[in-house]
C-alpha atoms as a PDB file:
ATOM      1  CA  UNK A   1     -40.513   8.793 -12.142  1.00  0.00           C
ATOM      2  CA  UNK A   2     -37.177   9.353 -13.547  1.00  0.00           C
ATOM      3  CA  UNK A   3     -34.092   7.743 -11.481  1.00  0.00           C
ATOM      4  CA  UNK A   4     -30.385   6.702 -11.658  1.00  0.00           C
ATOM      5  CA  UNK A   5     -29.161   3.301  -9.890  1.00  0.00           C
ATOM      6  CA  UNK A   6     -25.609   2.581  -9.297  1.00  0.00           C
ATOM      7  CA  UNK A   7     -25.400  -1.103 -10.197  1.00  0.00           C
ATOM      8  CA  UNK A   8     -23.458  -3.399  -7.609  1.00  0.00           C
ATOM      9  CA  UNK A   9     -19.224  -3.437  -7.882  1.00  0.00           C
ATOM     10  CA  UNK A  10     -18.148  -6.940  -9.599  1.00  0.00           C
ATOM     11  CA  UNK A  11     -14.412  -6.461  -8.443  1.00  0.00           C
ATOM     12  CA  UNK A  12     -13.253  -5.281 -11.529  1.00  0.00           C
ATOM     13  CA  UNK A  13      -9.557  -3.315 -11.420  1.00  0.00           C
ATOM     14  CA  UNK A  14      -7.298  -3.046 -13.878  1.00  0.00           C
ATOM     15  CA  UNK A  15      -3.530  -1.441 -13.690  1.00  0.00           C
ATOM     16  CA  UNK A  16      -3.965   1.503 -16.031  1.00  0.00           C
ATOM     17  CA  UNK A  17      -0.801   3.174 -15.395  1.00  0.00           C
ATOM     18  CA  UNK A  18       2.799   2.979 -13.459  1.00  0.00           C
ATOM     19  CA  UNK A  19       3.366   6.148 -11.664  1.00  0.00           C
ATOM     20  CA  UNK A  20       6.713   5.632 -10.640  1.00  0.00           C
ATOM     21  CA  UNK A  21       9.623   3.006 -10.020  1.00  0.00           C
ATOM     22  CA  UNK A  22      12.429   3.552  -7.898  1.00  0.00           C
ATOM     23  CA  UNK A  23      15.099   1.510  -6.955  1.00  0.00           C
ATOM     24  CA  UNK A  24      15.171  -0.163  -3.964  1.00  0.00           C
ATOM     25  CA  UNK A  25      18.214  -1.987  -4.048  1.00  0.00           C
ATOM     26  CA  UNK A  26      21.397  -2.369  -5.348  1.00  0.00           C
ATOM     27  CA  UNK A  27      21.878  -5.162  -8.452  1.00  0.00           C
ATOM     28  CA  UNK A  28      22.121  -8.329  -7.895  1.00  0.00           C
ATOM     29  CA  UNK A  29      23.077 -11.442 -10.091  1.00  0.00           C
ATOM     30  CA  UNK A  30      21.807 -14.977 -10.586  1.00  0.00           C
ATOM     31  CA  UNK A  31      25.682 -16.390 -11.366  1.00  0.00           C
ATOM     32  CA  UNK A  32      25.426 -19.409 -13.211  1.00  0.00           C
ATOM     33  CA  UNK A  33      23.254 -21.342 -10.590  1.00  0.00           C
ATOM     34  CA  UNK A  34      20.994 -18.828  -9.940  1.00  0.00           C
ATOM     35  CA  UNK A  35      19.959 -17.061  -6.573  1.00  0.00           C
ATOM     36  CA  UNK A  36      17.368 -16.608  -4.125  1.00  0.00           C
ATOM     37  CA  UNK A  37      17.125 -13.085  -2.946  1.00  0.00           C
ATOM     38  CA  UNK A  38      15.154 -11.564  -0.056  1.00  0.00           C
ATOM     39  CA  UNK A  39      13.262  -8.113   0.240  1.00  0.00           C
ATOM     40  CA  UNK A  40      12.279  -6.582   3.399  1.00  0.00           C
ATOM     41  CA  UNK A  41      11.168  -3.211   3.085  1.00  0.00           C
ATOM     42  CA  UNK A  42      10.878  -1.295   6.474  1.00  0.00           C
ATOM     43  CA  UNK A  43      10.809   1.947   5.978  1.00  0.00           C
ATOM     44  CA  UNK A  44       8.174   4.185   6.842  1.00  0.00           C
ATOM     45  CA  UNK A  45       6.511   5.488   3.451  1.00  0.00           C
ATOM     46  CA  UNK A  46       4.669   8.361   3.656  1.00  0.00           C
ATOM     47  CA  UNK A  47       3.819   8.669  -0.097  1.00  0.00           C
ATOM     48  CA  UNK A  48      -0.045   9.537  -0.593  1.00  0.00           C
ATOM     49  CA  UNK A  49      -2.206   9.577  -3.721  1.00  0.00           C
ATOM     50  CA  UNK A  50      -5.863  11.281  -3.772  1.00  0.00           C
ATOM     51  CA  UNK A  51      -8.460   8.959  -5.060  1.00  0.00           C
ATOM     52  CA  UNK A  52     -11.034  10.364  -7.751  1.00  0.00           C
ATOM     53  CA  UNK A  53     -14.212   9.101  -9.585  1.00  0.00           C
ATOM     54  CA  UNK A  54     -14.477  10.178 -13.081  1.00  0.00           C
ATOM     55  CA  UNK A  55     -17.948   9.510 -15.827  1.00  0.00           C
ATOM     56  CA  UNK A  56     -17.767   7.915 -18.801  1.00  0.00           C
ATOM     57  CA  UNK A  57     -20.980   7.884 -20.852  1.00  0.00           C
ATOM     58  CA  UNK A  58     -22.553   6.345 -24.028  1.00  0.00           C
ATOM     59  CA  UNK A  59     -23.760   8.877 -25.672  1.00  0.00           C
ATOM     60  CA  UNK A  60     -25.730   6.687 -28.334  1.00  0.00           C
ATOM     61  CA  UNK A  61     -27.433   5.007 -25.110  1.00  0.00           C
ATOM     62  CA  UNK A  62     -27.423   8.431 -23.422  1.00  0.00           C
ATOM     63  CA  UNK A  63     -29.199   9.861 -26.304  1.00  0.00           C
ATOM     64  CA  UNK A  64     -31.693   7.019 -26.936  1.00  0.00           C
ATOM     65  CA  UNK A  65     -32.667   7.887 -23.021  1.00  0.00           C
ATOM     66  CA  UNK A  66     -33.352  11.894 -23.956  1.00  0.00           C
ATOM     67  CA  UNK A  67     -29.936  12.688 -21.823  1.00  0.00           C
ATOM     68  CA  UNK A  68     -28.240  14.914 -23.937  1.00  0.00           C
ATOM     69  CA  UNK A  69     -25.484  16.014 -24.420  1.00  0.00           C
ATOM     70  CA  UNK A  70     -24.086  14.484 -20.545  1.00  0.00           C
ATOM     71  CA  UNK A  71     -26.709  13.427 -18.047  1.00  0.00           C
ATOM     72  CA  UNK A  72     -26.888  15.000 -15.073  1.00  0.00           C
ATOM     73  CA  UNK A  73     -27.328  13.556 -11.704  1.00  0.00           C
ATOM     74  CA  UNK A  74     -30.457  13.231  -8.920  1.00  0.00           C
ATOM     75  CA  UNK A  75     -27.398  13.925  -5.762  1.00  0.00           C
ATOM     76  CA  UNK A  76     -29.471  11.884  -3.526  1.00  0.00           C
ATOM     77  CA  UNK A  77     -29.085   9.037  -5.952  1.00  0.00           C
ATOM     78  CA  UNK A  78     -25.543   9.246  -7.216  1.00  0.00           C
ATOM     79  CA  UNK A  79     -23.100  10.899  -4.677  1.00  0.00           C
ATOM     80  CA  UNK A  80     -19.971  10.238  -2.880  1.00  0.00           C
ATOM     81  CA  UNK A  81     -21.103   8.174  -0.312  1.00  0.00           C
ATOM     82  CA  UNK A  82     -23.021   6.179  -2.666  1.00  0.00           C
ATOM     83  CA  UNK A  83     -20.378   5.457  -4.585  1.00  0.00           C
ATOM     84  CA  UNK A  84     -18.432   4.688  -1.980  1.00  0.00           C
ATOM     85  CA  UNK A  85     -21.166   2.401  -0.801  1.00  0.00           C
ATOM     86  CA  UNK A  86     -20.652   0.471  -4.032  1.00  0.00           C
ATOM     87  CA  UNK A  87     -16.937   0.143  -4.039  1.00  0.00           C
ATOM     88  CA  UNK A  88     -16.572  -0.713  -0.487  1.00  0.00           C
ATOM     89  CA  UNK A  89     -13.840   1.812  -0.461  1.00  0.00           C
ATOM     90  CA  UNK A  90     -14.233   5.727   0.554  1.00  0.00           C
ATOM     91  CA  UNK A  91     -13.628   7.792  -2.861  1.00  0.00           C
ATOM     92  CA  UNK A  92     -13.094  10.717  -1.678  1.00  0.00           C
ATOM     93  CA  UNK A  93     -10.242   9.464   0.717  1.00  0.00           C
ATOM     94  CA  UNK A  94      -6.448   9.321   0.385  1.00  0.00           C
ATOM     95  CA  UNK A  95      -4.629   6.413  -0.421  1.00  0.00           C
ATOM     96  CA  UNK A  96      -1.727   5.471   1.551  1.00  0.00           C
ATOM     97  CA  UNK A  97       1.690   3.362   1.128  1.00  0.00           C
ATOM     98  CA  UNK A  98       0.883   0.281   3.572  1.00  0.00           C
ATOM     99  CA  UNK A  99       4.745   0.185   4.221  1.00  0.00           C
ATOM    100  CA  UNK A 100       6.424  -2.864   5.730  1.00  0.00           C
ATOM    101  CA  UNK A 101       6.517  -5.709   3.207  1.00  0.00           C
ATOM    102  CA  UNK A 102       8.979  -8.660   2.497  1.00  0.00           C
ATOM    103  CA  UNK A 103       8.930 -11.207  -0.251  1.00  0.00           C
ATOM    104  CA  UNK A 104      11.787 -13.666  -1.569  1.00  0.00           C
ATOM    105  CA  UNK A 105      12.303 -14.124  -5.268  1.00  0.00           C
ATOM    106  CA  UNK A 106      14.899 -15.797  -7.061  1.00  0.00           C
ATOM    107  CA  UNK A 107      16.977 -14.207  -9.448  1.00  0.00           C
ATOM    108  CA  UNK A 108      17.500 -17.445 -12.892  1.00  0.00           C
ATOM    109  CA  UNK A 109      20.777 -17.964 -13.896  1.00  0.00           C
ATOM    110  CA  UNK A 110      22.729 -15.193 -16.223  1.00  0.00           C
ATOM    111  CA  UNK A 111      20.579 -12.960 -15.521  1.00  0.00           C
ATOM    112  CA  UNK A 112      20.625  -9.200 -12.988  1.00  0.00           C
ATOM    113  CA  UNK A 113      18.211  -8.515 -10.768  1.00  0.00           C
ATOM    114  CA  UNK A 114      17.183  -5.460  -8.852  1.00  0.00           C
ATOM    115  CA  UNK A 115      14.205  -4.884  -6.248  1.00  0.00           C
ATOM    116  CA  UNK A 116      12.173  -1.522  -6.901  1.00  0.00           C
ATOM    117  CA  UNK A 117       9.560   0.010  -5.380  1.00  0.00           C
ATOM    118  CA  UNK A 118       6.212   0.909  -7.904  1.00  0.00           C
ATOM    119  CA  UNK A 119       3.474   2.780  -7.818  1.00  0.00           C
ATOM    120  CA  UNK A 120       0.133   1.860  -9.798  1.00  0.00           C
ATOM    121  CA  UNK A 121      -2.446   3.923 -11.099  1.00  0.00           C
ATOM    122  CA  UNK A 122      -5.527   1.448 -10.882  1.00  0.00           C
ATOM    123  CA  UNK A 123      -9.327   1.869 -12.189  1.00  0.00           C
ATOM    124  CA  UNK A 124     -12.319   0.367 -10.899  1.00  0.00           C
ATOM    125  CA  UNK A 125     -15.701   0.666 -12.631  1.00  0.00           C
ATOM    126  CA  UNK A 126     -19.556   0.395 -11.900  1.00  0.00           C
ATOM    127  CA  UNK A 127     -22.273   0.989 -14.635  1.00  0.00           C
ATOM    128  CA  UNK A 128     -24.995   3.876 -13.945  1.00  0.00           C
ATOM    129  CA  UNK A 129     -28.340   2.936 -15.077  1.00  0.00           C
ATOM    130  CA  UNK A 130     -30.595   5.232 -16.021  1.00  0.00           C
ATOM    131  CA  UNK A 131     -34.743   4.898 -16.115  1.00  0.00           C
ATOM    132  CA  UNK A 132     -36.719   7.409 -17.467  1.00  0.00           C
ATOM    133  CA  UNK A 133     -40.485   8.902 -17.115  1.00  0.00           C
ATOM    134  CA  UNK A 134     -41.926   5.853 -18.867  1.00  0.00           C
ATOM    135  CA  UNK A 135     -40.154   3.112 -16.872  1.00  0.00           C
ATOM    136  CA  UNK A 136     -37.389   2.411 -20.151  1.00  0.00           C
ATOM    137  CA  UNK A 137     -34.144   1.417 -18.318  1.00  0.00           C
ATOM    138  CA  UNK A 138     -30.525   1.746 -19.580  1.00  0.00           C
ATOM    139  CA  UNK A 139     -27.040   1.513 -18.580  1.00  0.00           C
ATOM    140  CA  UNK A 140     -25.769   5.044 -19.919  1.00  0.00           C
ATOM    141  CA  UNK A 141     -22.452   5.403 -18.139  1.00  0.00           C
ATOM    142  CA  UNK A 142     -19.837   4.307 -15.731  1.00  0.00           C
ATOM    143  CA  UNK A 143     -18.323   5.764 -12.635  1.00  0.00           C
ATOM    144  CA  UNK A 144     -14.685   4.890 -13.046  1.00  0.00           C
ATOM    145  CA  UNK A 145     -12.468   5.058  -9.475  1.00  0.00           C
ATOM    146  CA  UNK A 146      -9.094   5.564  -9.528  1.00  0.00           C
ATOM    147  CA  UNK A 147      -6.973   4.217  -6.927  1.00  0.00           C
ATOM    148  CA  UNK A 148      -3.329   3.548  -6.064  1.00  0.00           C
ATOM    149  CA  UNK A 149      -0.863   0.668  -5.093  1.00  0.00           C
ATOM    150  CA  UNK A 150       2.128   0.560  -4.204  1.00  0.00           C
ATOM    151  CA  UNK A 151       3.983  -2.660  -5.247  1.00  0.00           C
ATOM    152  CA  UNK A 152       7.662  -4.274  -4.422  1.00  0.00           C
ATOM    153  CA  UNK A 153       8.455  -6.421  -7.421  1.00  0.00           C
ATOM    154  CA  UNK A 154      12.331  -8.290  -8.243  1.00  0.00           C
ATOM    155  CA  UNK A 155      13.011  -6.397 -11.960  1.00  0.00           C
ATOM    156  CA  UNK A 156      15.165  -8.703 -14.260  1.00  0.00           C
ATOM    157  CA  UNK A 157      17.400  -7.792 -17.192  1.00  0.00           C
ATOM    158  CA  UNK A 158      19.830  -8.874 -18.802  1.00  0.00           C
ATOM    159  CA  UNK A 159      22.770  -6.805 -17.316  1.00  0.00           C
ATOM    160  CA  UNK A 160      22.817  -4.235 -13.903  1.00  0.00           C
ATOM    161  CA  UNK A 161      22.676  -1.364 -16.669  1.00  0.00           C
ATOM    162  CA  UNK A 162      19.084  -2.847 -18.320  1.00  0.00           C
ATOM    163  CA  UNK A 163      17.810  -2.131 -14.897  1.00  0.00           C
ATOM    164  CA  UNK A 164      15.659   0.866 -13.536  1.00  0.00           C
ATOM    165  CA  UNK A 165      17.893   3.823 -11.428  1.00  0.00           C
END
């Protein structure tokens, strides 16, 4: 019989995108000795990104499995709370600014320095494997998840004017 597995999550993510930066302080410079700088962010953020799950397919592996032209899924086998299983996140939920962070970071001699506030567009992926009437297996696709974080980082340039606004 004919079934899809959704192999197990390795901990794969990779930053695919920055959303947005925003300042988060005013500029600050390292002077000729340099200068350690502290961040302590406590605002309440109420910033909120919907997570999504997208398919990617091999077509040539697809195709070798009779799947043409996209394969189409058994729902008890690949759903939501499957995949959601395998991520160890929910990916249908909403992901939220944590809020409340601090961090120091020193800002190297001759150099400006600025803290800002970033958001990033992440993507996690499993492989679908496919088997088919006759037993054949074959990893045909990948549910890709995307997620969000929200990052404090210490920008450096050059000059205050290099610096985000």
């Amino acid at each position: 019989m004919a079934h899809w597995e959704i192999l197990p999550y390795d901990g794969n993510v990779a930053i695919v995108g920055i959303d947005s930066t925003s300042a988060q302080s005013g500029c600050m410079t390292g002077g000729i000795n340099g200068r350690t700088v502290d961040y302590v962010d406590t605002a309440i953020h109420r910033e909120e990104r919907q997570r999504l799950v997208s398919y990617v397919w091999d077509a040539d592996a697809a195709s070798a499995e009779g799947l043409e032209p996209v394969p189409t899924f058994d729902e008890n086998e690949v759903n939501d709370t499957r995949l959601s299983q395998a991520f160890g996140i929910d990916v249908t939920g909403i992901a939220k600014d944590p809020g409340a962070r601090s961090f120091s970071a020193v800002i190297p001699p001759g150099l400006a320095g600025m803290f800002v506030d970033q958001i990033e567009r992440l993507a996690r992926s499993v492989d679908l494997l496919y088997q088919n009437e006759e037993g054949e297996r074959a990893i045909v696709g990948r549910a890709v998840l995307t997620d969000w974080a929200w990052r404090n980082d210490l920008a450096l340039g050059p000059t205050c004017r290099a610096l985000p606004h």
